[in-house]
C-alpha atoms as a PDB file:
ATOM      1  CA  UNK A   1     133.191  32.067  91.059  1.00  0.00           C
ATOM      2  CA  UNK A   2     133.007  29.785  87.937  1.00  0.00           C
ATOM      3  CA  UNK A   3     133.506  26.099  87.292  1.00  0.00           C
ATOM      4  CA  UNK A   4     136.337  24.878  85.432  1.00  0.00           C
ATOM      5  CA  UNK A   5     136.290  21.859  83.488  1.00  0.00           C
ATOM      6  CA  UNK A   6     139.476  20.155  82.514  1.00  0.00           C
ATOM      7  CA  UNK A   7     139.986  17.915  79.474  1.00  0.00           C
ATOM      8  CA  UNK A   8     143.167  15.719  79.727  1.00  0.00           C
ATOM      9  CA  UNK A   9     143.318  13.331  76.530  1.00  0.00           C
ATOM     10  CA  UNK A  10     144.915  11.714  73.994  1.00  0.00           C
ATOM     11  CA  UNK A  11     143.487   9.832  71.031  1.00  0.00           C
ATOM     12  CA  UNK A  12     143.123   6.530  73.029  1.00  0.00           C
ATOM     13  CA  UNK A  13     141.648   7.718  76.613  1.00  0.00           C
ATOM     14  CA  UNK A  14     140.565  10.900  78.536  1.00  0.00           C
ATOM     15  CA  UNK A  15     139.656  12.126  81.642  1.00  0.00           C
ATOM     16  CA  UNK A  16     137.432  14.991  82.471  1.00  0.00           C
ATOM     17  CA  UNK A  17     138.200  17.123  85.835  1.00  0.00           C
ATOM     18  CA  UNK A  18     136.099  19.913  87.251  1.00  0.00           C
ATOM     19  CA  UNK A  19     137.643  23.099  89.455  1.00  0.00           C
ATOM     20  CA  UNK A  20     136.268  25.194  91.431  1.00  0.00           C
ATOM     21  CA  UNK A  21     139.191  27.124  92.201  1.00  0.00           C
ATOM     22  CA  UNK A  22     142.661  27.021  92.146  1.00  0.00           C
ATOM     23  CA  UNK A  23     143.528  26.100  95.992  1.00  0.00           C
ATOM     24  CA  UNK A  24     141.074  23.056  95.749  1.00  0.00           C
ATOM     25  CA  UNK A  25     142.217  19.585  94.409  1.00  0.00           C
ATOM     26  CA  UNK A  26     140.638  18.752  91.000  1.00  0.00           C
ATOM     27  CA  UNK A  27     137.755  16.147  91.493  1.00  0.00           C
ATOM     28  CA  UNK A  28     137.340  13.418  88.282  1.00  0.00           C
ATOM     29  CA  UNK A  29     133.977  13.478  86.333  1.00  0.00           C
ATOM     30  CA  UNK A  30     134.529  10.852  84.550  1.00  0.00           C
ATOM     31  CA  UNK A  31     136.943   8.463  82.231  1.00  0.00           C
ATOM     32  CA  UNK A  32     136.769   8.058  78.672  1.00  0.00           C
ATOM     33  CA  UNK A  33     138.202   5.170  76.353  1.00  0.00           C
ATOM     34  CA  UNK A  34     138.098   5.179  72.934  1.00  0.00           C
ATOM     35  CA  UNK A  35     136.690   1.544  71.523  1.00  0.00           C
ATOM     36  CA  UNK A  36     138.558   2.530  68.002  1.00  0.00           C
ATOM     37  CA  UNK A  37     141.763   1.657  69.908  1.00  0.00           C
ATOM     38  CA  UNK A  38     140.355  -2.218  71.649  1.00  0.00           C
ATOM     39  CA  UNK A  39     139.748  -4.174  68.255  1.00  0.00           C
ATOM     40  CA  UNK A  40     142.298  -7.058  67.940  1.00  0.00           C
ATOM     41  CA  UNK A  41     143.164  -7.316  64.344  1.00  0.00           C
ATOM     42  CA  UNK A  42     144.673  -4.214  62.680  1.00  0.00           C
ATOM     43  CA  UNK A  43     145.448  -3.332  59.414  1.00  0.00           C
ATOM     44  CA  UNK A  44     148.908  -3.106  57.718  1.00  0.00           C
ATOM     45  CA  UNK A  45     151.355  -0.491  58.676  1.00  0.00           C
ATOM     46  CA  UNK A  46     150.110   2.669  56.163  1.00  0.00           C
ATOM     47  CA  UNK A  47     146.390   1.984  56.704  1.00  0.00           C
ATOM     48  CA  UNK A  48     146.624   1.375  60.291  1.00  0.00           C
ATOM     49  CA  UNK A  49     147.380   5.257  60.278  1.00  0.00           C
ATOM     50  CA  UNK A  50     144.662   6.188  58.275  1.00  0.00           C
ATOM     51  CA  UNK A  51     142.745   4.018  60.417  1.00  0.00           C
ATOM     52  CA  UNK A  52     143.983   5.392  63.693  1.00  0.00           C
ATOM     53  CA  UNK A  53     143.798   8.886  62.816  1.00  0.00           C
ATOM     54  CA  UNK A  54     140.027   8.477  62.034  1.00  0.00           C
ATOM     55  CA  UNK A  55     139.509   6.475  65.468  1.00  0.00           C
ATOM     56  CA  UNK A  56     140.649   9.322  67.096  1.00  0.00           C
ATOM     57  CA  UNK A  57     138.957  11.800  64.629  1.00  0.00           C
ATOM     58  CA  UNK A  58     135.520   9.835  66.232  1.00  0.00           C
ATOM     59  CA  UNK A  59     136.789   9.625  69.553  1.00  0.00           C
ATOM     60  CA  UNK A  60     137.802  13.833  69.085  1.00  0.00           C
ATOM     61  CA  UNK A  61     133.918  14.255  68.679  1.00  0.00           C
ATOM     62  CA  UNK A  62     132.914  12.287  71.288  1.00  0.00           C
ATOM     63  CA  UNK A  63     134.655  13.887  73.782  1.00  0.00           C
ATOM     64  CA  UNK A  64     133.595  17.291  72.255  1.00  0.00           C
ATOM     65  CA  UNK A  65     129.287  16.109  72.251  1.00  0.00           C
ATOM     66  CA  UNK A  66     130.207  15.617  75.951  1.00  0.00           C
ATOM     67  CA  UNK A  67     131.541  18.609  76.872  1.00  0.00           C
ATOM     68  CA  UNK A  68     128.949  20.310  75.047  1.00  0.00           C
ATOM     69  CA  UNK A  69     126.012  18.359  76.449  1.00  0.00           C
ATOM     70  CA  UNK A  70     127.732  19.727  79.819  1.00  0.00           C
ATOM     71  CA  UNK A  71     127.838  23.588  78.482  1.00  0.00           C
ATOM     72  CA  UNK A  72     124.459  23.047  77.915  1.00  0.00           C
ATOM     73  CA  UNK A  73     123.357  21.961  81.374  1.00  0.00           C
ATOM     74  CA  UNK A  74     125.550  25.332  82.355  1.00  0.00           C
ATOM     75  CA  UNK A  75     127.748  23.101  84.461  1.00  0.00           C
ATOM     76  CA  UNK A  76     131.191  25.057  83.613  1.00  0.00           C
ATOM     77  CA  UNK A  77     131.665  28.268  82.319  1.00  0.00           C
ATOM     78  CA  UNK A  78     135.475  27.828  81.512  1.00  0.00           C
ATOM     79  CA  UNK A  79     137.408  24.876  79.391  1.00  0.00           C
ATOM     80  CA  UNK A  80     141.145  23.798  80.058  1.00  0.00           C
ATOM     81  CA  UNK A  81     141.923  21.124  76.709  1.00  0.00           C
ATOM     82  CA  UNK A  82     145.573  19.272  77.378  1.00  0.00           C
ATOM     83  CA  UNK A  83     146.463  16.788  75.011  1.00  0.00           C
ATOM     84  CA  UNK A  84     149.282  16.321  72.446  1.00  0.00           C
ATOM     85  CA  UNK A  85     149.879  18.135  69.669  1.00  0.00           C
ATOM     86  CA  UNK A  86     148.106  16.010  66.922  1.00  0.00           C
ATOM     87  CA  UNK A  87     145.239  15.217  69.374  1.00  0.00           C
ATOM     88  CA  UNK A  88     144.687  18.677  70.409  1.00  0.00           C
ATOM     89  CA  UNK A  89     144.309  19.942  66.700  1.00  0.00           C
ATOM     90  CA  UNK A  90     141.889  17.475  66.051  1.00  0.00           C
ATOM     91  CA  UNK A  91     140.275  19.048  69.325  1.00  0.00           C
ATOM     92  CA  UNK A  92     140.353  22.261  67.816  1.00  0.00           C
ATOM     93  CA  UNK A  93     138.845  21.426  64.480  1.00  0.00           C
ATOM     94  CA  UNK A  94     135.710  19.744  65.612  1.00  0.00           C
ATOM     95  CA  UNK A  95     135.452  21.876  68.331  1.00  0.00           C
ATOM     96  CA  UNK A  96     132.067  24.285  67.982  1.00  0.00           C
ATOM     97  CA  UNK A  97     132.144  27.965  68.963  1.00  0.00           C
ATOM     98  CA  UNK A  98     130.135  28.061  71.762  1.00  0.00           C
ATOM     99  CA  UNK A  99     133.175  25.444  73.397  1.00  0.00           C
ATOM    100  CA  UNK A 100     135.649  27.226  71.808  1.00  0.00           C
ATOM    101  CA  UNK A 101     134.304  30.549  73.768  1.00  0.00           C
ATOM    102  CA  UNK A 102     135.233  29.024  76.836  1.00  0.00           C
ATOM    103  CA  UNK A 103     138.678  27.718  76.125  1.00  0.00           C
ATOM    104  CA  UNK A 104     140.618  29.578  78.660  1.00  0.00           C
ATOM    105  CA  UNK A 105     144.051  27.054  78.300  1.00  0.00           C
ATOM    106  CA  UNK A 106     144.965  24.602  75.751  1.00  0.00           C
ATOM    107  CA  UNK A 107     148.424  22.978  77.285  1.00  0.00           C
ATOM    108  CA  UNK A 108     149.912  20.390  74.539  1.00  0.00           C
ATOM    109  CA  UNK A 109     151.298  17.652  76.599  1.00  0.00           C
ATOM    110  CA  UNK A 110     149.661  14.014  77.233  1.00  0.00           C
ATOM    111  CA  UNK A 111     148.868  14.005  81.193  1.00  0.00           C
ATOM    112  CA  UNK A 112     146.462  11.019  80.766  1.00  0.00           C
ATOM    113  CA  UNK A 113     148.737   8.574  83.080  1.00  0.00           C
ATOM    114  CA  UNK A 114     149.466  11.204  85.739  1.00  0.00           C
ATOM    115  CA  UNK A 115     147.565  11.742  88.964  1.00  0.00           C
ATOM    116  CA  UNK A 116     144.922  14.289  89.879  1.00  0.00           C
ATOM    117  CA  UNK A 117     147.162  16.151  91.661  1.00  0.00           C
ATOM    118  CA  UNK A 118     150.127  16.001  89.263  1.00  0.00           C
ATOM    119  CA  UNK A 119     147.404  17.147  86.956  1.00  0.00           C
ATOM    120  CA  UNK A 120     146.394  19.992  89.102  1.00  0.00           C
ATOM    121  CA  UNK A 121     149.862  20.992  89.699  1.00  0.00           C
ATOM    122  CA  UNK A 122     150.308  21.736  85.856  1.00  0.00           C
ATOM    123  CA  UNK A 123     147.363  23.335  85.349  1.00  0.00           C
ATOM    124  CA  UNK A 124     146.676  25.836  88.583  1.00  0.00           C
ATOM    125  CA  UNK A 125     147.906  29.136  86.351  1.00  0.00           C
ATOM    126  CA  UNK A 126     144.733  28.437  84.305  1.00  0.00           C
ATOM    127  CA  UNK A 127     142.074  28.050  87.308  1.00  0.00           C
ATOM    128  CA  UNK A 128     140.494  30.496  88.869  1.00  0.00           C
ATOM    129  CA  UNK A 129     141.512  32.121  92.032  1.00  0.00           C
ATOM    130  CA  UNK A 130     139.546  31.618  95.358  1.00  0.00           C
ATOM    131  CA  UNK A 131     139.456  34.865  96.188  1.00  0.00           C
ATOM    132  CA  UNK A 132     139.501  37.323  93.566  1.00  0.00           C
ATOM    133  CA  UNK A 133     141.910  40.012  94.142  1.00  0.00           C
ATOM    134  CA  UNK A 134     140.795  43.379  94.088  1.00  0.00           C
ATOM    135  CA  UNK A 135     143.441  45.905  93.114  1.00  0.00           C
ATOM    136  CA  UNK A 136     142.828  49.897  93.270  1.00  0.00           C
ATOM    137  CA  UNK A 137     145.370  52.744  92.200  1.00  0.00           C
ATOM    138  CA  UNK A 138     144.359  55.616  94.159  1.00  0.00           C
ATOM    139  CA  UNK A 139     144.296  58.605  92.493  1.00  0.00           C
ATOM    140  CA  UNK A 140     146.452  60.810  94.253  1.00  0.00           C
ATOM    141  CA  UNK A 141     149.131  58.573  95.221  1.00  0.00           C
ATOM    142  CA  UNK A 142     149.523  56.641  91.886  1.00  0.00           C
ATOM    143  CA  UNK A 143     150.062  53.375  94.178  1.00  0.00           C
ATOM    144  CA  UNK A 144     148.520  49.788  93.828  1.00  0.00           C
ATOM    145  CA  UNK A 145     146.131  48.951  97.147  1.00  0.00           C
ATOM    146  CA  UNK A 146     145.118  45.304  97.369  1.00  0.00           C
END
């Protein structure tokens, strides 16, 4: 059985979730904010998008060094990323290949203000099964046995 880790985020927050299988309810690692998004005087309208966009850019990587500080303590083996659209291609392009290897769902949606198990809910056809199903044709019958 392997450990999923579950990356729900959007380019102001994050939270990380961990699976052990599908039938389980997802338990929280941890919450992330990004501090790009708390300062209290912004630029003008057409800068304050260059200047977002970068924040999140930062706050992309941080989320990724964490991730991969956890691949390297071999705490998950497989990767769900949800996030929006822009968010998740950020995800994607500072994302390094030994993450990207374990990508096993990307879903492009922000689920940051739902609950675990709302969270869970939407991403069960990504987790792995308790119990793995074994499934055998037999040779003489042509016939599926489970």
């Amino acid at each position: 059985m392997s450990t999923t880790w579950v990356m729900v985020a959007n380019g102001s927050r994050a939270r990380l979730f961990e699976s052990r299988h599908r039938e389980e309810p997802l338990h929280q690692l941890g919450s992330f904010a990004n501090p790009g998004e708390m300062p209290i005087e912004r630029p003008a309208v057409e800068p304050y998008i260059a200047w977002r966009e970068a924040h999140a850019a930062r706050f992309a990587r941080a989320l990724l060094a964490a991730l991969g500080h956890g691949l390297a303590q071999h705490r998950f083996e497989r990767l769900i990323f949800v996030a929006p659209t822009q968010f998740l291609d950020m995800m994607r392009l500072y994302c390094d290949r030994s993450l990207r290897n374990c990508v096993v769902g990307e879903i492009q949606h922000d689920f940051t203000m739902l609950g675990s198990t709302e969270v869970h809910e939407r991403v069960a056809p990504w987790l792995e099964p308790s119990v793995p199903h074994a499934v055998s044709v037999r040779p003489d019958s042509g016939r599926a046995e489970t």
